[in-house]
N, C-alpha and C. Protein backbone atom coordinates (compact mmCIF):
# COMPACT_ATOMS: atom_id res chain seq x y z
N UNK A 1 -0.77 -11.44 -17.41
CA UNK A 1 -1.21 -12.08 -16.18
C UNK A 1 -1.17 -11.07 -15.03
N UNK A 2 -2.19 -11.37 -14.24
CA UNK A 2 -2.32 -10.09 -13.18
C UNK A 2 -1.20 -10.68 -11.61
N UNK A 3 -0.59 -9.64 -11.09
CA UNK A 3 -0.23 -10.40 -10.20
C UNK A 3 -1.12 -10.44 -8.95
N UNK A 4 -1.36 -11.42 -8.15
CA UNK A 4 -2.13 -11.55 -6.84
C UNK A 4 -1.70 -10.39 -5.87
N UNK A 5 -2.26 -10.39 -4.76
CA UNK A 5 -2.44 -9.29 -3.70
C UNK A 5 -1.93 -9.77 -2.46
N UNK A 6 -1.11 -9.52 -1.76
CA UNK A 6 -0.68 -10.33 -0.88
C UNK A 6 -0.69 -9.61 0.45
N UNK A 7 -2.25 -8.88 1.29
CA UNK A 7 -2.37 -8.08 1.81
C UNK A 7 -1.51 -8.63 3.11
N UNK A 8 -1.60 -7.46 3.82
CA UNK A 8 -0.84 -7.90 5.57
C UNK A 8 -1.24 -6.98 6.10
N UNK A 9 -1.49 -7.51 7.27
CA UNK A 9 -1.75 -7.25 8.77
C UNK A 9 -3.34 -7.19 7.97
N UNK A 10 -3.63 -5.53 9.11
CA UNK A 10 -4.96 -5.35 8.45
C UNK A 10 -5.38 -4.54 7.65
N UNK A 11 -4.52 -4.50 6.64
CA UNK A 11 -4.35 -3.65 5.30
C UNK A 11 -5.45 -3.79 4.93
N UNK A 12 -6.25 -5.27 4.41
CA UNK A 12 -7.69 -5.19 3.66
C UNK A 12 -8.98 -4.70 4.39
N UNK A 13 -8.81 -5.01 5.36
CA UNK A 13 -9.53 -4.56 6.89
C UNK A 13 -9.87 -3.10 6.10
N UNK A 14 -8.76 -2.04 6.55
CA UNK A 14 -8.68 -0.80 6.97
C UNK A 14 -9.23 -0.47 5.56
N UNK A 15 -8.59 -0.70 4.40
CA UNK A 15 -8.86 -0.46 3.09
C UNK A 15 -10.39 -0.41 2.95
N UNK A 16 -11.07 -1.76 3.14
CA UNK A 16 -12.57 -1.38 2.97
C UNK A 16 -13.50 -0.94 4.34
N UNK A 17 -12.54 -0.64 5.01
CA UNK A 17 -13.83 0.57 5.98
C UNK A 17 -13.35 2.09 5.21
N UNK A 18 -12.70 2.07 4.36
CA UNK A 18 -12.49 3.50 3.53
C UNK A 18 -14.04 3.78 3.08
N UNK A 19 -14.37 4.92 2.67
CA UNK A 19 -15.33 5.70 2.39
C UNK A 19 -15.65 5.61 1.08
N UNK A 20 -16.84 5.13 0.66
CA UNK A 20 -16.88 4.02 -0.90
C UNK A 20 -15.87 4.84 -2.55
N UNK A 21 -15.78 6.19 -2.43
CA UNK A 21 -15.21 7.32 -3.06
C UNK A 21 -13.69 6.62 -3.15
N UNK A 22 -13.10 6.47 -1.89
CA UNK A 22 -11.55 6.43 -1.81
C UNK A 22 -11.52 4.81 -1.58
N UNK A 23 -12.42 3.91 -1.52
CA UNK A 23 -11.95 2.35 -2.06
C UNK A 23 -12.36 2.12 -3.11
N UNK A 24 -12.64 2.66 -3.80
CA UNK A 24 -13.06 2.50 -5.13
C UNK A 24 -11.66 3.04 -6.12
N UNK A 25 -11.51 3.94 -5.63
CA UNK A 25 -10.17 4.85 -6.08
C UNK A 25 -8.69 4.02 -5.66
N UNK A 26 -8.68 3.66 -4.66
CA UNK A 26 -7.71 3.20 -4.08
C UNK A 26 -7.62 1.75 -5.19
N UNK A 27 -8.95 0.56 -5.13
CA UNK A 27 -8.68 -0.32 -5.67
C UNK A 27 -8.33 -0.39 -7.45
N UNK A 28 -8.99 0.55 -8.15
CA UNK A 28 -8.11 0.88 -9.43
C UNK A 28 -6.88 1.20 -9.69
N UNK A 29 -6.50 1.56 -8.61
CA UNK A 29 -4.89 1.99 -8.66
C UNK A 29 -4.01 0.43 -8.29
N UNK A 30 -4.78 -0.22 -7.13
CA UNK A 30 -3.96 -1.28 -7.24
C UNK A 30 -4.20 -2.49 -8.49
N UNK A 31 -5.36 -2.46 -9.04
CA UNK A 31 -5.81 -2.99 -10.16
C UNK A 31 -4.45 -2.57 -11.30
N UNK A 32 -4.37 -1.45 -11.29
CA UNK A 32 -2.92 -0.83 -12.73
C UNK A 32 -1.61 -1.38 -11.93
N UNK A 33 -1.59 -1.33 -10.75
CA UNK A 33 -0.68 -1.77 -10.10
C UNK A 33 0.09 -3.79 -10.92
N UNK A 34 -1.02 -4.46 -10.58
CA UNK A 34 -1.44 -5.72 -10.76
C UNK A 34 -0.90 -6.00 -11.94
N UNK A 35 -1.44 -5.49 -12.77
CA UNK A 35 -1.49 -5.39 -14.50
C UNK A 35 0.21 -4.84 -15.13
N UNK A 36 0.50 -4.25 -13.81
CA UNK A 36 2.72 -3.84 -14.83
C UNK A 36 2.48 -2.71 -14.44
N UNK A 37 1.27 -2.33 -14.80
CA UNK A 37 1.50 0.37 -14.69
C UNK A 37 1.76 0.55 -13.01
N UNK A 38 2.07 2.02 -13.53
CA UNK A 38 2.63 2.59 -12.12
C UNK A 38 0.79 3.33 -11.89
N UNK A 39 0.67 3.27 -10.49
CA UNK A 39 -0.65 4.35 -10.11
C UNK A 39 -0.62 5.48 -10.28
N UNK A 40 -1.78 6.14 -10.79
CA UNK A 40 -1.77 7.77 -11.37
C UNK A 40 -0.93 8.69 -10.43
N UNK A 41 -1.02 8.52 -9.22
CA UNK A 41 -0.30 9.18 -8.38
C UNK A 41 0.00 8.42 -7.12
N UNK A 42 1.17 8.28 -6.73
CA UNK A 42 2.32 7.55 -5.77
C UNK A 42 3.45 8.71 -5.38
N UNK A 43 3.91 7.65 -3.99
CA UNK A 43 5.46 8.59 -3.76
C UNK A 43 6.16 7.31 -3.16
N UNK A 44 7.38 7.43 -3.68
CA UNK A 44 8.35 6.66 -3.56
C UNK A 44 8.26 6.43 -1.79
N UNK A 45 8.59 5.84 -1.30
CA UNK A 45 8.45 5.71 0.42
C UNK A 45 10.17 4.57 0.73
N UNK A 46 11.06 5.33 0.57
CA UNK A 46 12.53 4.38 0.88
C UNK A 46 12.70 4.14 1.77
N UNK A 47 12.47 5.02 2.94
CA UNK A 47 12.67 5.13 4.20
C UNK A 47 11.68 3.67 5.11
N UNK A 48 10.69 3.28 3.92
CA UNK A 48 9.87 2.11 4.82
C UNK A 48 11.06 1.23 4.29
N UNK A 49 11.35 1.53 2.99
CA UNK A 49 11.94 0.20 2.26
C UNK A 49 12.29 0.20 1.12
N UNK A 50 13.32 -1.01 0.01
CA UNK A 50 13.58 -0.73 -1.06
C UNK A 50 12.13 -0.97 -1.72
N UNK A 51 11.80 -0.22 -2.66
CA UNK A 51 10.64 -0.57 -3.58
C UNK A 51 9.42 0.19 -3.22
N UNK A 52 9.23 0.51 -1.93
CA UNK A 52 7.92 0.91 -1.31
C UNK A 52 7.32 1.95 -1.82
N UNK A 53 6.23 2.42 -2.12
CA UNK A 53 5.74 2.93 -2.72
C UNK A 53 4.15 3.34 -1.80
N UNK A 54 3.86 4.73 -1.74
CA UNK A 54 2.72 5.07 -1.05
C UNK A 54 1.21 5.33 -2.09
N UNK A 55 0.21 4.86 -2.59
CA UNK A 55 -0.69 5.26 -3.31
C UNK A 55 -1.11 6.45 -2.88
N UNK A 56 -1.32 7.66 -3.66
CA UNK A 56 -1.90 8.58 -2.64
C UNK A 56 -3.71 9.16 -3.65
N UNK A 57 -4.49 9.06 -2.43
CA UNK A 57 -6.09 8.96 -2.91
C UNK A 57 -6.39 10.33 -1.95
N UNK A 58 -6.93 11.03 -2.86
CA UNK A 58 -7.53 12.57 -2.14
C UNK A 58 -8.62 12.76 -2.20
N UNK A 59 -9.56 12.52 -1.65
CA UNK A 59 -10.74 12.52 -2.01
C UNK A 59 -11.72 13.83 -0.82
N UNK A 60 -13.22 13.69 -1.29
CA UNK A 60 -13.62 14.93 -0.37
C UNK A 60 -13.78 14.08 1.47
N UNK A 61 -13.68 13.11 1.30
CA UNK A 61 -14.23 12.52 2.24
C UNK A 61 -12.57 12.47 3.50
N UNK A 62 -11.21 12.84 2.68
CA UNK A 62 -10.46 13.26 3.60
C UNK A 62 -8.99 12.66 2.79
N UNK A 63 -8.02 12.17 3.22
CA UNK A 63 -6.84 11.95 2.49
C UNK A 63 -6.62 10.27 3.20
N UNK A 64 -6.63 9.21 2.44
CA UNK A 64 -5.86 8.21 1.74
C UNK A 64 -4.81 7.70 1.53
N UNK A 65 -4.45 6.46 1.83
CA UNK A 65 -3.11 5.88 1.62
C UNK A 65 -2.94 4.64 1.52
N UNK A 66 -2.53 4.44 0.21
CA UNK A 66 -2.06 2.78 0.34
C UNK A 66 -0.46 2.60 0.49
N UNK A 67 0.21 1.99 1.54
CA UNK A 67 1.64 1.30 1.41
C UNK A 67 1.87 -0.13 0.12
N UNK A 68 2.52 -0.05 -0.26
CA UNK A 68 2.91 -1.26 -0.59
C UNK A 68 4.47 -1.69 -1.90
N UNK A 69 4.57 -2.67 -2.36
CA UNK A 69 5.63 -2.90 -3.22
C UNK A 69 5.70 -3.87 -3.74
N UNK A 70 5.54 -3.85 -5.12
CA UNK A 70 5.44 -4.35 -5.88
C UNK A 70 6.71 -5.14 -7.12
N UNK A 71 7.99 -4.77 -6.25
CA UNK A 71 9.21 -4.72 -7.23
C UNK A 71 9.47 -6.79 -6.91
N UNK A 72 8.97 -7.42 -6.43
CA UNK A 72 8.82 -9.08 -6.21
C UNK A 72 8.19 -9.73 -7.25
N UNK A 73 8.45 -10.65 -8.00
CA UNK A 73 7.40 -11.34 -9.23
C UNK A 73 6.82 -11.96 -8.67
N UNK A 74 6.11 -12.62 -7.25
CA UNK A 74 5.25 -13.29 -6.77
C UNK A 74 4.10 -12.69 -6.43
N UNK A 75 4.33 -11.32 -6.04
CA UNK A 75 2.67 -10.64 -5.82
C UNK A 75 3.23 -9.60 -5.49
N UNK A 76 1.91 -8.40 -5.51
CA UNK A 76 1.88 -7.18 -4.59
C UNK A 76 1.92 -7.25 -3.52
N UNK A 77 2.54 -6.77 -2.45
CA UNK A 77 2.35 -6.76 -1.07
C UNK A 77 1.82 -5.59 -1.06
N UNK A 78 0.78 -5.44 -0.29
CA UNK A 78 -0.14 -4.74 0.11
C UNK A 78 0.20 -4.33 1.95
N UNK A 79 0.97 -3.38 2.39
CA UNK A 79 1.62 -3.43 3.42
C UNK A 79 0.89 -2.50 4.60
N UNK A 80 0.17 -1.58 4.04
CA UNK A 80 -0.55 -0.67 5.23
C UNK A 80 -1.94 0.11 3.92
N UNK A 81 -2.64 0.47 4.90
CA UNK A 81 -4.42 0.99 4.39
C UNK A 81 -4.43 1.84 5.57
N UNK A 82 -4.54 3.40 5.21
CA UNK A 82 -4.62 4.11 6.44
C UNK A 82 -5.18 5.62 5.85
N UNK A 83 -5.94 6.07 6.79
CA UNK A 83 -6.68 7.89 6.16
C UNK A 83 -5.07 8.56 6.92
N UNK A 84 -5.09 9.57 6.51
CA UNK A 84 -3.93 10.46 6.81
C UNK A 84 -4.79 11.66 7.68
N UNK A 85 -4.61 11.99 8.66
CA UNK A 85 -4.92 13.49 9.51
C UNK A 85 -3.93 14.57 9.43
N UNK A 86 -2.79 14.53 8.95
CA UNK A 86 -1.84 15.95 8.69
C UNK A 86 -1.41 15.51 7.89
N UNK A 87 -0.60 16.52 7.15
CA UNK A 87 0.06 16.55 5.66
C UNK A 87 1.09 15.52 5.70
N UNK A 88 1.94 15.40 6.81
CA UNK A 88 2.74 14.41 7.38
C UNK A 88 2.19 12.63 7.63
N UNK A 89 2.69 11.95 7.03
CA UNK A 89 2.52 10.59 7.18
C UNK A 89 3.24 10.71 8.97
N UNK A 90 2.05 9.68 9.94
CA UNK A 90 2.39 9.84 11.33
C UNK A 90 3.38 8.38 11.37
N UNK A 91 4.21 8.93 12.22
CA UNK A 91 5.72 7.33 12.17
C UNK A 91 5.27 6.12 13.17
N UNK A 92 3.67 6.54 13.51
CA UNK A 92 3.27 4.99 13.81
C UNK A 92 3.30 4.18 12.36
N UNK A 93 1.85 5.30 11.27
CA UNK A 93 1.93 4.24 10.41
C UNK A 93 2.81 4.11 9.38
N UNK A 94 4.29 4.95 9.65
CA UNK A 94 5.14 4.15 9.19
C UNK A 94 6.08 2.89 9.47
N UNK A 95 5.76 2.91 11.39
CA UNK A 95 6.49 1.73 11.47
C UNK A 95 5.65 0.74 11.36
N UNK A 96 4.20 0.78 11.09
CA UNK A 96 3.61 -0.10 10.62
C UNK A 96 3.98 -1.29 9.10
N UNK A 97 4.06 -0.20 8.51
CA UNK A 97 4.36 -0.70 6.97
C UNK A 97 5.70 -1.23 7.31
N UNK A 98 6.84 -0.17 8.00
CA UNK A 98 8.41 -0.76 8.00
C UNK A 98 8.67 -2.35 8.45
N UNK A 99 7.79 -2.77 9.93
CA UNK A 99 7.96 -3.77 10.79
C UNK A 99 6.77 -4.95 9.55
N UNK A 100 6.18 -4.70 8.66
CA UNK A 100 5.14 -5.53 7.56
C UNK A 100 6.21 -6.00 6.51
N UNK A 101 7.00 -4.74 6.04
CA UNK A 101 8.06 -5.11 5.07
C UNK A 101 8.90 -6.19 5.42
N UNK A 102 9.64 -5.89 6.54
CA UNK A 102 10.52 -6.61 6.89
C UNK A 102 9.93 -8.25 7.02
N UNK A 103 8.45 -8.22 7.61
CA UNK A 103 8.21 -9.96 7.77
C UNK A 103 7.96 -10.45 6.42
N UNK A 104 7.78 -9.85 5.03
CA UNK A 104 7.60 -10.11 4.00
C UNK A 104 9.16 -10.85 3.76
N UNK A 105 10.50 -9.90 3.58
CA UNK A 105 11.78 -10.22 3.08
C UNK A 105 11.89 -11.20 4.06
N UNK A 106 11.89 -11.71 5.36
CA UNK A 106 12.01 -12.96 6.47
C UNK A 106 11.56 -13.79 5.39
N UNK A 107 9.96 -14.12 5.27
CA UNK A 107 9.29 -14.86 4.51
C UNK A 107 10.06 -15.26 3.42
N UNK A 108 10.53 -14.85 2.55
CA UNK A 108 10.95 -14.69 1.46
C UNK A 108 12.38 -15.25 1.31
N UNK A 109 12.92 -15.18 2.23
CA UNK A 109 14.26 -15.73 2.70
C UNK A 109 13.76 -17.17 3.20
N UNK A 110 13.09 -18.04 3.82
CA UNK A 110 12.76 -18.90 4.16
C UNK A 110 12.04 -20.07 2.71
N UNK A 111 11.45 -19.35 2.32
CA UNK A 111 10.68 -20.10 0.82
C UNK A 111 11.76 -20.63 0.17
């Protein structure tokens, strides 16, 4: 059974104004994601959170990123969709994903 997608903020937004190369790329990875596999290439991301996990998509059209975490049996959270401009992830869009995580575990505590 696949698990559902449980995007936030404007993760799906940002994701498909990606450049058809790197949403195409991006969405197979969350597709293996879905299905149990780990994505061909990820980096652990602790510092957003326990579990978090960065997709990373390189493509010619520029550099790629999916946030998200998947370690919940109710769905993927899908936490940030963002192009990268330096080698460095910028600590807006990490407090993006950080301040997304956190309303997920709120949520989650309330259910």
């Amino acid at each position: 059974m696949m698990k559902p997608i449980d995007w936030r903020g404007s993760a799906l937004k940002d994701i498909q104004a990606f450049p058809d190369d790197a949403k195409h790329r991006a969405g197979y990875q969350l597709r293996k994601i879905q299905q149990g596999d780990q994505p061909d290439e990820f980096k652990p991301m602790p510092e957003i959170g326990a579990g978090v996990n960065e997709i990373i998509v390189d493509t010619a059209d520029g550099w790629f990123r999916v946030m998200y975490v998947a370690k919940f049996e109710e769905a993927l959270y899908v936490l940030h969709s963002f192009q990268k401009k330096t080698n460095k992830t910028s600590q807006g869009d990490k407090d993006i994903a950080k301040r997304r995580y956190g309303a997920v575990l709120i949520e989650r505590k309330t259910k």
